[in-house]
N, C-alpha and C. Protein backbone atom coordinates (compact mmCIF):
# COMPACT_ATOMS: atom_id res chain seq x y z
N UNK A 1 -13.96 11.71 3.28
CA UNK A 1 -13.83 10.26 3.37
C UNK A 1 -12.52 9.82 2.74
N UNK A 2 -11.68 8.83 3.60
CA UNK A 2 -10.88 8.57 2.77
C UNK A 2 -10.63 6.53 2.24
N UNK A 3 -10.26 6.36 1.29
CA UNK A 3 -10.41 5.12 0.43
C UNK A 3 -8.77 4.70 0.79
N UNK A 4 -9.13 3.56 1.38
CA UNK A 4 -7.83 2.35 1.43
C UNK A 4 -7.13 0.98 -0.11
N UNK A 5 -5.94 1.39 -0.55
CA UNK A 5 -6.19 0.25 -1.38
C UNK A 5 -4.64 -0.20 -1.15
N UNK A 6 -4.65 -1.55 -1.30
CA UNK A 6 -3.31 -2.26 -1.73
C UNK A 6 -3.08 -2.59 -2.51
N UNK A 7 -2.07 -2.59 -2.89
CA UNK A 7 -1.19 -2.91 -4.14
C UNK A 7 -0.85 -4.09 -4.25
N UNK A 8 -1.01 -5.17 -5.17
CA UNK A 8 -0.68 -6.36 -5.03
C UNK A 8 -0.71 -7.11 -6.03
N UNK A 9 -0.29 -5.72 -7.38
CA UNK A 9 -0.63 -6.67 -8.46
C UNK A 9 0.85 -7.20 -9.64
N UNK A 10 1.90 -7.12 -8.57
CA UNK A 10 2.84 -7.02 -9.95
C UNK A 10 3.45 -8.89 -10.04
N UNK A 11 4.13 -9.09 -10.62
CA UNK A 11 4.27 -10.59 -11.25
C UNK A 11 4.97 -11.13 -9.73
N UNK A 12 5.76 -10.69 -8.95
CA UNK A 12 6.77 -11.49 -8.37
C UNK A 12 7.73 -12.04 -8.75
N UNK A 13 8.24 -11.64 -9.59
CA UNK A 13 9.18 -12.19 -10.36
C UNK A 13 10.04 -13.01 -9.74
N UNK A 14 10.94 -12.11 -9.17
CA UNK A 14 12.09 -12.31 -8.42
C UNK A 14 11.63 -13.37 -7.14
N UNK A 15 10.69 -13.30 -6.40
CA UNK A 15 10.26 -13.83 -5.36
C UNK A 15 10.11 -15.56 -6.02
N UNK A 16 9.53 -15.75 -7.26
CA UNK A 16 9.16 -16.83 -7.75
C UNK A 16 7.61 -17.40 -7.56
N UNK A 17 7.09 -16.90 -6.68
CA UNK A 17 5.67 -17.16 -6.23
C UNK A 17 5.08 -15.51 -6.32
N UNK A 18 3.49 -15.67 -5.97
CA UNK A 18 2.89 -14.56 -6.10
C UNK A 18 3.15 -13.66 -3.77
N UNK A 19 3.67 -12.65 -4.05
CA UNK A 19 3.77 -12.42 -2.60
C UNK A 19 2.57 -12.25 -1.63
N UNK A 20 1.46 -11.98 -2.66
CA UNK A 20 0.72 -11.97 -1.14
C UNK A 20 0.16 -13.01 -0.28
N UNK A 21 0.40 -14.53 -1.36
CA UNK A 21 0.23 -15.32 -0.42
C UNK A 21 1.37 -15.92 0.50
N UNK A 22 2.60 -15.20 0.56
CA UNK A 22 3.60 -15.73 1.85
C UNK A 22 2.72 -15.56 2.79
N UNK A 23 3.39 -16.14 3.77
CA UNK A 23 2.77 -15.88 4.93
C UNK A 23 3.62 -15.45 6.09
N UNK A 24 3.04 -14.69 7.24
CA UNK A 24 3.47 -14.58 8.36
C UNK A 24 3.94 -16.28 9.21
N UNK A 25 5.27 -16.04 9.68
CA UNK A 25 5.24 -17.03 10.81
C UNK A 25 4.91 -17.22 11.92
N UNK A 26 4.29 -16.60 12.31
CA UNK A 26 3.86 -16.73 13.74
C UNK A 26 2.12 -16.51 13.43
N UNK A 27 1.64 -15.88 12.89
CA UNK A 27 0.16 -15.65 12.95
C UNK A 27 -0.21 -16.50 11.88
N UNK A 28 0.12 -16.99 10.81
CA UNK A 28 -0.63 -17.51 9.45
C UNK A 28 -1.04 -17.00 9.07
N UNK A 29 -1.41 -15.47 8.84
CA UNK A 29 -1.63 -14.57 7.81
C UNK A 29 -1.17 -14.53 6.72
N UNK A 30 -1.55 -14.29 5.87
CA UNK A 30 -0.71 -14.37 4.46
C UNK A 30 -0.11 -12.77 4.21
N UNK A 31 0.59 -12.64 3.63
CA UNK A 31 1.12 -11.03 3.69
C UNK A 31 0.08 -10.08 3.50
N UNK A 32 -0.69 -10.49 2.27
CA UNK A 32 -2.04 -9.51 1.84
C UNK A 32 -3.40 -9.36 3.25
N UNK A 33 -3.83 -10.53 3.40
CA UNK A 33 -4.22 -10.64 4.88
C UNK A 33 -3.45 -9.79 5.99
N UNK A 34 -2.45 -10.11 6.43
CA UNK A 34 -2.17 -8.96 7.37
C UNK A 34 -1.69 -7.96 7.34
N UNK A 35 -2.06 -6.85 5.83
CA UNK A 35 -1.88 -5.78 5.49
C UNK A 35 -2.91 -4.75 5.43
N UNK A 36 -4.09 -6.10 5.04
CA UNK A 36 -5.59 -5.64 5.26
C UNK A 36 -5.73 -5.42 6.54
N UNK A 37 -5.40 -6.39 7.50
CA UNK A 37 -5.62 -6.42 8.76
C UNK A 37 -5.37 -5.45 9.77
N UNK A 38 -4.06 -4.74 9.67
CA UNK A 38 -3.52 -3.30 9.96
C UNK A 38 -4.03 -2.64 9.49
N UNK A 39 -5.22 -2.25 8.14
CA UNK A 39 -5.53 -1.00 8.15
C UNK A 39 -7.25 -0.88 8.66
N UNK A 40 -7.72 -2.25 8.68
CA UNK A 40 -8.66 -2.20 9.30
C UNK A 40 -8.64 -2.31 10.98
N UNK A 41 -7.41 -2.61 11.38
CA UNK A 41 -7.49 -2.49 12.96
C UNK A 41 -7.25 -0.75 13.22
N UNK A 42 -6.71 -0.40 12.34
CA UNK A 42 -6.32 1.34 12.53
C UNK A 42 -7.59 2.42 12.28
N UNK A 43 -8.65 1.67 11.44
CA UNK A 43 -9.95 2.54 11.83
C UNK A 43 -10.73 2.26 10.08
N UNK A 44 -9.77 1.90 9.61
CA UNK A 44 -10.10 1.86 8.10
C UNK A 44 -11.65 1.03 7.87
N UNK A 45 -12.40 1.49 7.30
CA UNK A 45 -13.54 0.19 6.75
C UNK A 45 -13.66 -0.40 5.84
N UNK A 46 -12.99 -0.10 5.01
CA UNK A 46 -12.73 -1.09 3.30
C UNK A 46 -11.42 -0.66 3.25
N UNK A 47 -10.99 -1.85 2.35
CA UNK A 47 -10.07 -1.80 1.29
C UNK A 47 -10.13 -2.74 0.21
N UNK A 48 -9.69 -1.80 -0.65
CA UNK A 48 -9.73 -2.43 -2.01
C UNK A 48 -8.04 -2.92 -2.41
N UNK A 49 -8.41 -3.77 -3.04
CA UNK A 49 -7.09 -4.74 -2.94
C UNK A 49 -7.03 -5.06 -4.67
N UNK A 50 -5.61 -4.46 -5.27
CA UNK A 50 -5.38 -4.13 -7.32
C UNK A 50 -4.67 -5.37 -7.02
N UNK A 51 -5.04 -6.47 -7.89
CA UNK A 51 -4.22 -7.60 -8.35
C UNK A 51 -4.09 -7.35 -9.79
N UNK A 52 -3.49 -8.08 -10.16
CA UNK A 52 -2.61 -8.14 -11.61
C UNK A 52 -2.22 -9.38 -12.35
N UNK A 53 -1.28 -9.49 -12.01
CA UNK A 53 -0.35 -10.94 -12.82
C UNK A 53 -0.76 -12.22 -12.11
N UNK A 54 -1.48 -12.01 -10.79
CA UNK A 54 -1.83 -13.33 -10.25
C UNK A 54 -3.21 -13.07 -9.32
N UNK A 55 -4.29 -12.95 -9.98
CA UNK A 55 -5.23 -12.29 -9.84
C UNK A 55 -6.17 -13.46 -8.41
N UNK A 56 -6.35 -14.80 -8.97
CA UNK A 56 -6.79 -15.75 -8.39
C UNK A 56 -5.97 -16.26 -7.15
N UNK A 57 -4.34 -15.82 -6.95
CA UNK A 57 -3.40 -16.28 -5.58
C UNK A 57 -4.17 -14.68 -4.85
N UNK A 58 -3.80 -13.48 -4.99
CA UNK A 58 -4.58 -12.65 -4.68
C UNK A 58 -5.99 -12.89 -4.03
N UNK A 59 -6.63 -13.15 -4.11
CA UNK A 59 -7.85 -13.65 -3.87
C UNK A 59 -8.32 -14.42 -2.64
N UNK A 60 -7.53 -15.47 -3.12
CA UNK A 60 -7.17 -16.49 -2.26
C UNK A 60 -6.50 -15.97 -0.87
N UNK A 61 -5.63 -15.30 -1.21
CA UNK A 61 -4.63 -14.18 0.08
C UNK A 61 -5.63 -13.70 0.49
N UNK A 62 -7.11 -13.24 0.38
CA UNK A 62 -7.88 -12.57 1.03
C UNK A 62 -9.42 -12.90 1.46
N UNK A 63 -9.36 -13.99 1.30
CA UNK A 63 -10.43 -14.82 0.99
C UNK A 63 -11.27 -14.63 2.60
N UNK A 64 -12.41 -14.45 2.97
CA UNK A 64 -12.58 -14.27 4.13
C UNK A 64 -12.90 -13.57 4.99
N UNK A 65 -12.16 -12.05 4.67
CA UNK A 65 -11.91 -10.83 5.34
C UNK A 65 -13.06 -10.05 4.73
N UNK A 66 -13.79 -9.30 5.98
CA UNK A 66 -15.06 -8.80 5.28
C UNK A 66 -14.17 -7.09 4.66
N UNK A 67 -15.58 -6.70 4.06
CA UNK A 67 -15.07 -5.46 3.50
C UNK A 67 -13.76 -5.06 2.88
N UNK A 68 -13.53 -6.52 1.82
CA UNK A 68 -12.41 -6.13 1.15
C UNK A 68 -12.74 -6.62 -0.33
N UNK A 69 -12.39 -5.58 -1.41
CA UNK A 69 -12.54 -6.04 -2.63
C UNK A 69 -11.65 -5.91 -3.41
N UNK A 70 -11.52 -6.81 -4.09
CA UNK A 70 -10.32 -7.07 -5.66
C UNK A 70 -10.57 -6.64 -6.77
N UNK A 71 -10.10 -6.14 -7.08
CA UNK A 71 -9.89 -5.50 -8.57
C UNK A 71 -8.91 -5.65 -9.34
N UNK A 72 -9.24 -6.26 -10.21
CA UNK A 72 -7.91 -6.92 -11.67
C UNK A 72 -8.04 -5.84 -12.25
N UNK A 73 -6.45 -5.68 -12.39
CA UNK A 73 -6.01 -4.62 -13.26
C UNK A 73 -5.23 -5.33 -14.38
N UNK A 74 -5.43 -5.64 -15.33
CA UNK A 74 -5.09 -5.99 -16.83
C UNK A 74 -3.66 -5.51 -16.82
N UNK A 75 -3.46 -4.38 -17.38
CA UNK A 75 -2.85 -3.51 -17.64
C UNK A 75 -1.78 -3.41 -16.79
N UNK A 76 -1.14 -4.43 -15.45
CA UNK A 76 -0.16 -4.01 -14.57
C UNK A 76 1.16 -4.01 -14.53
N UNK A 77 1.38 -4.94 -15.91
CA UNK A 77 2.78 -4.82 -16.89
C UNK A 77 3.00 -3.47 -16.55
N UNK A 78 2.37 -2.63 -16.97
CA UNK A 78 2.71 -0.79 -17.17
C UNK A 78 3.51 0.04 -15.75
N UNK A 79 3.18 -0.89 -14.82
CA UNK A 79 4.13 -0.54 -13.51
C UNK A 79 3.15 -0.11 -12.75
N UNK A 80 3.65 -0.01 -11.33
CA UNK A 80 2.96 0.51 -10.07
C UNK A 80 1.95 1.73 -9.93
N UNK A 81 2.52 2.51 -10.79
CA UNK A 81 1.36 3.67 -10.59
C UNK A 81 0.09 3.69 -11.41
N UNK A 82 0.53 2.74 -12.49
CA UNK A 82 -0.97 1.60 -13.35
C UNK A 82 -1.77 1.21 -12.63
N UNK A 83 -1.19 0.20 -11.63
CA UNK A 83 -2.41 -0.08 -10.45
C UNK A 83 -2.32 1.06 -9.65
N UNK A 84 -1.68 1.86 -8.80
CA UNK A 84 -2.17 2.75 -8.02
C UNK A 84 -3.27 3.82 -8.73
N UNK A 85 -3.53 3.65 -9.80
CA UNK A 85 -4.49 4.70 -10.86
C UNK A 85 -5.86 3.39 -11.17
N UNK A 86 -5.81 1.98 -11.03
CA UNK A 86 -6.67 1.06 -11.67
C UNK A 86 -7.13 1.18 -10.36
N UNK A 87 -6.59 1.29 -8.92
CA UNK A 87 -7.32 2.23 -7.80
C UNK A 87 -8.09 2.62 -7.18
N UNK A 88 -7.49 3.90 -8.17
CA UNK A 88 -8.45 5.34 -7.71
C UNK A 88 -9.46 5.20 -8.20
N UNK A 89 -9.45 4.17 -9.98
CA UNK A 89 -10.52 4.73 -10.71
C UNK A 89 -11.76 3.96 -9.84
N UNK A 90 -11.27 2.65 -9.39
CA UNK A 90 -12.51 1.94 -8.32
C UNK A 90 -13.13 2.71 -7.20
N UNK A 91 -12.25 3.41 -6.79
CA UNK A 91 -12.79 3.92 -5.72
C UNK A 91 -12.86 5.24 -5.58
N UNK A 92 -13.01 6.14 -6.34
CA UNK A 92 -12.73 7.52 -6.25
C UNK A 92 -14.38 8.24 -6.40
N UNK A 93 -14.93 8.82 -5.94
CA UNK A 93 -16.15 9.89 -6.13
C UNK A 93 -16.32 10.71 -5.37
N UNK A 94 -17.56 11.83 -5.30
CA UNK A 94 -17.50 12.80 -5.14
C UNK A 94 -17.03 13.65 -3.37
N UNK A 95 -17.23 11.60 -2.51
CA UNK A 95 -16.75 12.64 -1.39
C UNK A 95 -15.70 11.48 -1.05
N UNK A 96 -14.54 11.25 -1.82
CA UNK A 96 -13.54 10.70 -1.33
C UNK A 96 -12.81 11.93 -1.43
N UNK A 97 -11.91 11.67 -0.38
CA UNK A 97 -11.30 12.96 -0.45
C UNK A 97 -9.50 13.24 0.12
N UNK A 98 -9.53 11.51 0.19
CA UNK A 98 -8.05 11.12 -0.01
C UNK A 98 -7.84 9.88 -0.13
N UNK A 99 -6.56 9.36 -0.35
CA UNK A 99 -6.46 8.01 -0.87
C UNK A 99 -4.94 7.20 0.36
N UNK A 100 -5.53 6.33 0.57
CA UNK A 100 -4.51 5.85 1.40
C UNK A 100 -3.98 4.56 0.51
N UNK A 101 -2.73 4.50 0.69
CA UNK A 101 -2.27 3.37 -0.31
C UNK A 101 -1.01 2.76 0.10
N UNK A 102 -0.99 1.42 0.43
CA UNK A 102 0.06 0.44 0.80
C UNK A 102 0.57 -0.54 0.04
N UNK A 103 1.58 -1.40 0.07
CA UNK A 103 1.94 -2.54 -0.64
C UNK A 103 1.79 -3.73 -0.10
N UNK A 104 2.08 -4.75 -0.53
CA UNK A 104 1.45 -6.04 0.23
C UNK A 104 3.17 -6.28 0.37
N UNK A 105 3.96 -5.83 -0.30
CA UNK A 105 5.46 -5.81 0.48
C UNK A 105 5.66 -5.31 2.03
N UNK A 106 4.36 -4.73 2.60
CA UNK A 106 4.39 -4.28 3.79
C UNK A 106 3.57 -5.33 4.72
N UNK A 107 3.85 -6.16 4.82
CA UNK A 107 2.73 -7.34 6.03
C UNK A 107 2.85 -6.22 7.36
N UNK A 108 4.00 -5.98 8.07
CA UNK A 108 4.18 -5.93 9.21
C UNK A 108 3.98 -3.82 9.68
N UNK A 109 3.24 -3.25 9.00
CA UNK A 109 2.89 -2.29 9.39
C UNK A 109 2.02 -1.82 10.18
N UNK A 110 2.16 -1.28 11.41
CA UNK A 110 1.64 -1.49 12.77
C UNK A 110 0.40 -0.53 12.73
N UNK A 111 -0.63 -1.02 13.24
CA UNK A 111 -1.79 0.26 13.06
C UNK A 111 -1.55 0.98 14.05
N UNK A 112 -1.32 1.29 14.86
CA UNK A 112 -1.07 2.32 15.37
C UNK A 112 -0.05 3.51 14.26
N UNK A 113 0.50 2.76 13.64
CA UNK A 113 1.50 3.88 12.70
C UNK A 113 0.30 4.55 11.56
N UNK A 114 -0.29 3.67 10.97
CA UNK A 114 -1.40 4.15 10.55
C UNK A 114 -2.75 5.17 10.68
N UNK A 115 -2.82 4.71 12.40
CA UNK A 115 -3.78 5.50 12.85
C UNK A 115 -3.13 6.88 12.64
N UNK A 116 -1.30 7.27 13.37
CA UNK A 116 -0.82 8.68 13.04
C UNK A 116 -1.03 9.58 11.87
N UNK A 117 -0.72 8.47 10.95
CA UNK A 117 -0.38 9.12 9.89
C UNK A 117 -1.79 9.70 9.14
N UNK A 118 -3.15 8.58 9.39
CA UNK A 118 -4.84 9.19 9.00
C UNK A 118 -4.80 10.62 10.01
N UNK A 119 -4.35 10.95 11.33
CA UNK A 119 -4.33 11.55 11.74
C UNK A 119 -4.00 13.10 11.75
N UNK A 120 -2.69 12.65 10.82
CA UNK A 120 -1.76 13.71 10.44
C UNK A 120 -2.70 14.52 9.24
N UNK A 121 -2.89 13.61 8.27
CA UNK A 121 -3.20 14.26 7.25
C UNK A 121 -5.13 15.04 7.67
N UNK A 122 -5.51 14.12 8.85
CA UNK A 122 -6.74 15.25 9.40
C UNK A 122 -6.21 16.34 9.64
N UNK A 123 -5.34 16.44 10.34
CA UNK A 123 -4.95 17.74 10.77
C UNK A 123 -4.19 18.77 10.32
N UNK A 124 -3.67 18.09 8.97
CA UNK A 124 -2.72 19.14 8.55
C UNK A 124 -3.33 18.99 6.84
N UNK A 125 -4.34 18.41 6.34
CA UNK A 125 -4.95 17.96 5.04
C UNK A 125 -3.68 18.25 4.22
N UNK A 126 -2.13 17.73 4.56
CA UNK A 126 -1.00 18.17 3.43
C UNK A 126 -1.47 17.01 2.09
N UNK A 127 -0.62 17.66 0.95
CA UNK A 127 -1.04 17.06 -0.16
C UNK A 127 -0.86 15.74 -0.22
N UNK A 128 0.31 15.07 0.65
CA UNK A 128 1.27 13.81 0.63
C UNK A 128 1.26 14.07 2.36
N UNK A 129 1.11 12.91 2.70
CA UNK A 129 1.59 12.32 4.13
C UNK A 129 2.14 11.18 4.06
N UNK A 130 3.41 11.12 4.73
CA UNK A 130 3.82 9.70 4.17
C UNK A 130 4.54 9.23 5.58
N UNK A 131 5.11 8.02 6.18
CA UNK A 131 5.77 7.71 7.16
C UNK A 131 7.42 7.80 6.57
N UNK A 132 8.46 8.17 7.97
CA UNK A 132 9.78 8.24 7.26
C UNK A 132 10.65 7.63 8.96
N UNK A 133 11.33 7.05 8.50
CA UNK A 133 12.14 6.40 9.42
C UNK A 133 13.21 7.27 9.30
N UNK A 134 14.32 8.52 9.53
CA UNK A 134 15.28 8.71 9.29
C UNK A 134 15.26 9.80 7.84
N UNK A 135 15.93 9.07 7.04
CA UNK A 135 15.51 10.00 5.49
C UNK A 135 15.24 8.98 5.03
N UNK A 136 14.96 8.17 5.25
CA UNK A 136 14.25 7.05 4.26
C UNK A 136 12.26 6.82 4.67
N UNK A 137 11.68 7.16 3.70
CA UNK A 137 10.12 6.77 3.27
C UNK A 137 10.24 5.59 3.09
N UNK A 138 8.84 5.25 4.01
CA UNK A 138 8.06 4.24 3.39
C UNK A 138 6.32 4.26 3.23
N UNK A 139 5.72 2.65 3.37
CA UNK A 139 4.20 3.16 3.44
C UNK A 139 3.56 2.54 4.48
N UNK A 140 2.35 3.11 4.81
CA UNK A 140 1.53 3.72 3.20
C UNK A 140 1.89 5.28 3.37
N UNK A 141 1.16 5.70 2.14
CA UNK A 141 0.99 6.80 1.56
C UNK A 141 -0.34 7.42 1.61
N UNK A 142 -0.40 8.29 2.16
CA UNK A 142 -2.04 9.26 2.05
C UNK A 142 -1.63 10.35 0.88
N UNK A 143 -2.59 10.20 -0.38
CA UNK A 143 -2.54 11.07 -1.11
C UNK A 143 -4.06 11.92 -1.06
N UNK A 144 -4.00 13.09 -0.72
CA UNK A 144 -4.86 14.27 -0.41
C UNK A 144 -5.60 14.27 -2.12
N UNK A 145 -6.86 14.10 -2.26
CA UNK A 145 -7.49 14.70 -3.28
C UNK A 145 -7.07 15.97 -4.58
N UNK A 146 -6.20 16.80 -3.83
CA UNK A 146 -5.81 17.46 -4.57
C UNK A 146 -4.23 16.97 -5.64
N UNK A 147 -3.50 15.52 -5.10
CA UNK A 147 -2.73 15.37 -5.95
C UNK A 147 -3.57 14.15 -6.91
N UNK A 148 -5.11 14.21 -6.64
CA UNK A 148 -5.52 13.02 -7.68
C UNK A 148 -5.14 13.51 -9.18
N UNK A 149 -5.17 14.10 -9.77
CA UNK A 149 -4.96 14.91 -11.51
C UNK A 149 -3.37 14.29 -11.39
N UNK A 150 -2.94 14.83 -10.89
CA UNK A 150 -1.40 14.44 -10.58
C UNK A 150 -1.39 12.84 -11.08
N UNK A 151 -1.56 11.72 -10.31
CA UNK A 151 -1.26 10.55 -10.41
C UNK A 151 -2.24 10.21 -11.82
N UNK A 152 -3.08 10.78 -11.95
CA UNK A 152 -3.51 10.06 -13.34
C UNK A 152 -2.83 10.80 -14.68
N UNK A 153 -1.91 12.12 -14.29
CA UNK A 153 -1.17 12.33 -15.62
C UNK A 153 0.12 12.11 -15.53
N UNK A 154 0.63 11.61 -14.22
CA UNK A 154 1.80 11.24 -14.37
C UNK A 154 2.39 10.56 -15.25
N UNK A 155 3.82 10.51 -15.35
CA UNK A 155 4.63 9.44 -16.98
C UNK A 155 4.33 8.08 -16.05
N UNK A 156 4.07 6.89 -16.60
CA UNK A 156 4.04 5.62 -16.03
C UNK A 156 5.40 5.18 -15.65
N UNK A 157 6.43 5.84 -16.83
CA UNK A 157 7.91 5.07 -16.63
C UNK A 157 8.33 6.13 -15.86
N UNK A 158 7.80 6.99 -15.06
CA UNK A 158 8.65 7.75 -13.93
C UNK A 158 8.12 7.07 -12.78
N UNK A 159 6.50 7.26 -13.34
CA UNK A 159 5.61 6.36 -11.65
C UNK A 159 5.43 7.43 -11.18
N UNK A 160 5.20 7.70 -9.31
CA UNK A 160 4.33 8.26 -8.32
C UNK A 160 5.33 9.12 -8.08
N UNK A 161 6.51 8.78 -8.48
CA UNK A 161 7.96 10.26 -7.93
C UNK A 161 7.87 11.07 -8.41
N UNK A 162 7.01 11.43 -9.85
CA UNK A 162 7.11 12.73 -10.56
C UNK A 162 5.78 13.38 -9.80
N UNK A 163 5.28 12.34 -8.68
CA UNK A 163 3.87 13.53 -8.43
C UNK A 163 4.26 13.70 -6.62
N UNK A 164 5.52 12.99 -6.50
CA UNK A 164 6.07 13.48 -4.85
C UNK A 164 7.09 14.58 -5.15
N UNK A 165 7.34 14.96 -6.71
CA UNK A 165 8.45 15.38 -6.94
C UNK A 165 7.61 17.06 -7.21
N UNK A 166 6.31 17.06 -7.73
CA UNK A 166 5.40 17.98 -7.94
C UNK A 166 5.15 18.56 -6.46
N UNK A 167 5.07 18.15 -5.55
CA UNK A 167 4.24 18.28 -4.04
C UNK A 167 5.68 18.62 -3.32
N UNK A 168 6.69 18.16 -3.49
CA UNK A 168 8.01 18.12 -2.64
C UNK A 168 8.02 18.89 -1.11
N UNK A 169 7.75 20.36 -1.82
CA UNK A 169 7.58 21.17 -0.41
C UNK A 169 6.72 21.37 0.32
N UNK A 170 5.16 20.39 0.33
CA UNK A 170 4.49 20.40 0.88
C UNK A 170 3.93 19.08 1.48
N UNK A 171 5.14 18.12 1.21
CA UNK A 171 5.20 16.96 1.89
C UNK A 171 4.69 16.71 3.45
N UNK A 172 4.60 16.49 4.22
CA UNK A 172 4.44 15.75 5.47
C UNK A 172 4.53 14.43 5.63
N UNK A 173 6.50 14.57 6.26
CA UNK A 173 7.27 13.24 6.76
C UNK A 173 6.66 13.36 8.00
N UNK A 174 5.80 11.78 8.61
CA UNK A 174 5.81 11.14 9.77
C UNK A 174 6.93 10.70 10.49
N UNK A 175 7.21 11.16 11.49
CA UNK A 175 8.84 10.42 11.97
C UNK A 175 7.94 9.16 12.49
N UNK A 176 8.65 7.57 12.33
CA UNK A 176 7.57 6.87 13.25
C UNK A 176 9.01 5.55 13.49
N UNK A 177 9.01 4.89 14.23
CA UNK A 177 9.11 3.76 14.84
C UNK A 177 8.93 2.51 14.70
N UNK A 178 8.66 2.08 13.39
CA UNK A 178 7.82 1.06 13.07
C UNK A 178 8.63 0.53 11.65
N UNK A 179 9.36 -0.51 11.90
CA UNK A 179 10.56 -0.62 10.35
C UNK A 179 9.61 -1.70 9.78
N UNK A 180 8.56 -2.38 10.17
CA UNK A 180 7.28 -2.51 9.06
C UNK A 180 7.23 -1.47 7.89
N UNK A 181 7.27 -0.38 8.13
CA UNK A 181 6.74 0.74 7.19
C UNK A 181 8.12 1.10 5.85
N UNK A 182 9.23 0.08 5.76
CA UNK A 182 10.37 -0.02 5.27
C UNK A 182 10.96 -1.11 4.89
N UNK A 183 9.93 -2.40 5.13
CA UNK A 183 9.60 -3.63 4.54
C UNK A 183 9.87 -3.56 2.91
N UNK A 184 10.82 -4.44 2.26
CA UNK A 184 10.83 -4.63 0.80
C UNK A 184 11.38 -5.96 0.53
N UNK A 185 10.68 -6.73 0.20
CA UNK A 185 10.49 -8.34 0.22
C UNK A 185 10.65 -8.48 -1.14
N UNK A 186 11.78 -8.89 -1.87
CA UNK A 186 11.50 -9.16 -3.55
C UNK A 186 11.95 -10.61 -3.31
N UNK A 187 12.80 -11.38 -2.82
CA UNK A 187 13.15 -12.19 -3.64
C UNK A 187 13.31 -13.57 -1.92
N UNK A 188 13.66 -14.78 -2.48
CA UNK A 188 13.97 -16.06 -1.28
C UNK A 188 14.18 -15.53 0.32
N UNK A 189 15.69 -15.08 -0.74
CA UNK A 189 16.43 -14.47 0.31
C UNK A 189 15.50 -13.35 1.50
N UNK A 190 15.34 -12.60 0.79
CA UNK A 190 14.91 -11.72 1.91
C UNK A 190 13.33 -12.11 2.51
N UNK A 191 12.97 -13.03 2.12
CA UNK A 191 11.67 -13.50 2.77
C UNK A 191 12.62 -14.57 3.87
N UNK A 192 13.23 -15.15 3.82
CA UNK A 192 14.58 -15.52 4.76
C UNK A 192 14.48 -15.22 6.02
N UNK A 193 15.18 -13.91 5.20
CA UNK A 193 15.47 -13.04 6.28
C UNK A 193 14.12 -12.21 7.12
N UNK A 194 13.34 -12.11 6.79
CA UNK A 194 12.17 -11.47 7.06
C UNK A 194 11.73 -12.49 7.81
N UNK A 195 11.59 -13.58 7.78
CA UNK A 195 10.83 -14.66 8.85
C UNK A 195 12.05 -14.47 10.00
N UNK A 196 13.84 -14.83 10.00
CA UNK A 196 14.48 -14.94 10.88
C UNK A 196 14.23 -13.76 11.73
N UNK A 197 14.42 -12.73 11.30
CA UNK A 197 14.56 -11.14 11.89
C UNK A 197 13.10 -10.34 12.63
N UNK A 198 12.47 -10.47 11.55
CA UNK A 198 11.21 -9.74 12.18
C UNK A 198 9.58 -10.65 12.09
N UNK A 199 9.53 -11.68 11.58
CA UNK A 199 8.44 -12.60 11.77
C UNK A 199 7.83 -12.58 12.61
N UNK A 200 6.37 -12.53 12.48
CA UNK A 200 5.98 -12.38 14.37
C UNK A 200 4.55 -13.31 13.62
């Protein structure tokens, strides 16, 4: 079995608002909404959704959507792999047996790219499956059961690279098509640009 979660808990700093409630321009989705929405159109049946610094806009971003739950993570000052570990610990038992994991910086990730990549890692159970445009990664990320020890002893101030950096040669890059999966929304500007360019 494998467990879906998004990431959606860090301050926004830069953005000035909390991101998952931007929204799409053309659909009215809010970013967190149509992140959920791609992984449940791709086959997924839950996801669990780590808020943080804005626990109640979170919420609100998801308000509606069946089979999705929130989980406040306190602790998300500590960085990304804090919540990608506040997580696992929600959702992890004896027959999960990988972890799929996205950002709410990703609205526009196509399920069909998703469906490949659940696919990939059926068929090839590599430790890391990840999508790659070129040499550049993005998400989500399928982490195989066997790098769970990994992400919960990782350094916090290295994050999830010291446990892609552990796995390296047994990676599985998705080549895919889909510059959703390479989405990084921090600040005005590039939400801007993200409505002019690729908004749908």
């Amino acid at each position: 079995m494998m467990r879906a979660i998004l990431l959606a808990a860090g301050a926004s700093a830069r953005m000035g608002q909390p991101k998952a409630g931007l929204r799409l321009p053309s659909s009215g989705l809010t970013f967190a909404a149509a992140a959920v929405e791609a992984l449940r159109a791709s086959g997924v049946d839950a996801v669990t959704v780590v808020a943080g610094a804005h626990p109640e806009a979170v919420s609100a971003a998801v308000t509606g959507l069946p089979n999705v739950r929130v989980v406040v993570h306190d602790g998300w000052a500590a960085g990304q792999l804090s919540s990608l570990r506040a997580g696992l610990a929600a959702v992890d038992g004896d027959d999960v047996e990988a972890l799929l994991v996205t950002l709410v910086d990703c609205p526009l990730v196509q399920p069909a790219t998703v469906r490949l990549l659940i696919e990939t890692w059926q068929r090839t159970r590599a430790p890391i499956v990840r999508p790659a445009i070129g040499v550049r990664h993005g998400h989500p990320v399928i982490f195989d059961r066997v790098t769970f020890d990994d992400l919960r002893a990782a350094p916090l101030d290295v994050g999830a690279k010291a446990v892609i950096a552990r796995w390296r040669d047994a990676i599985v890059n998705v080549a895919v098509d889909d510059a959703g999966v390479l989405a990084d929304i921090d600040t005005p500007e590039d939400y801007e640009a993200f409505v002019r360019e690729r908004g749908r």
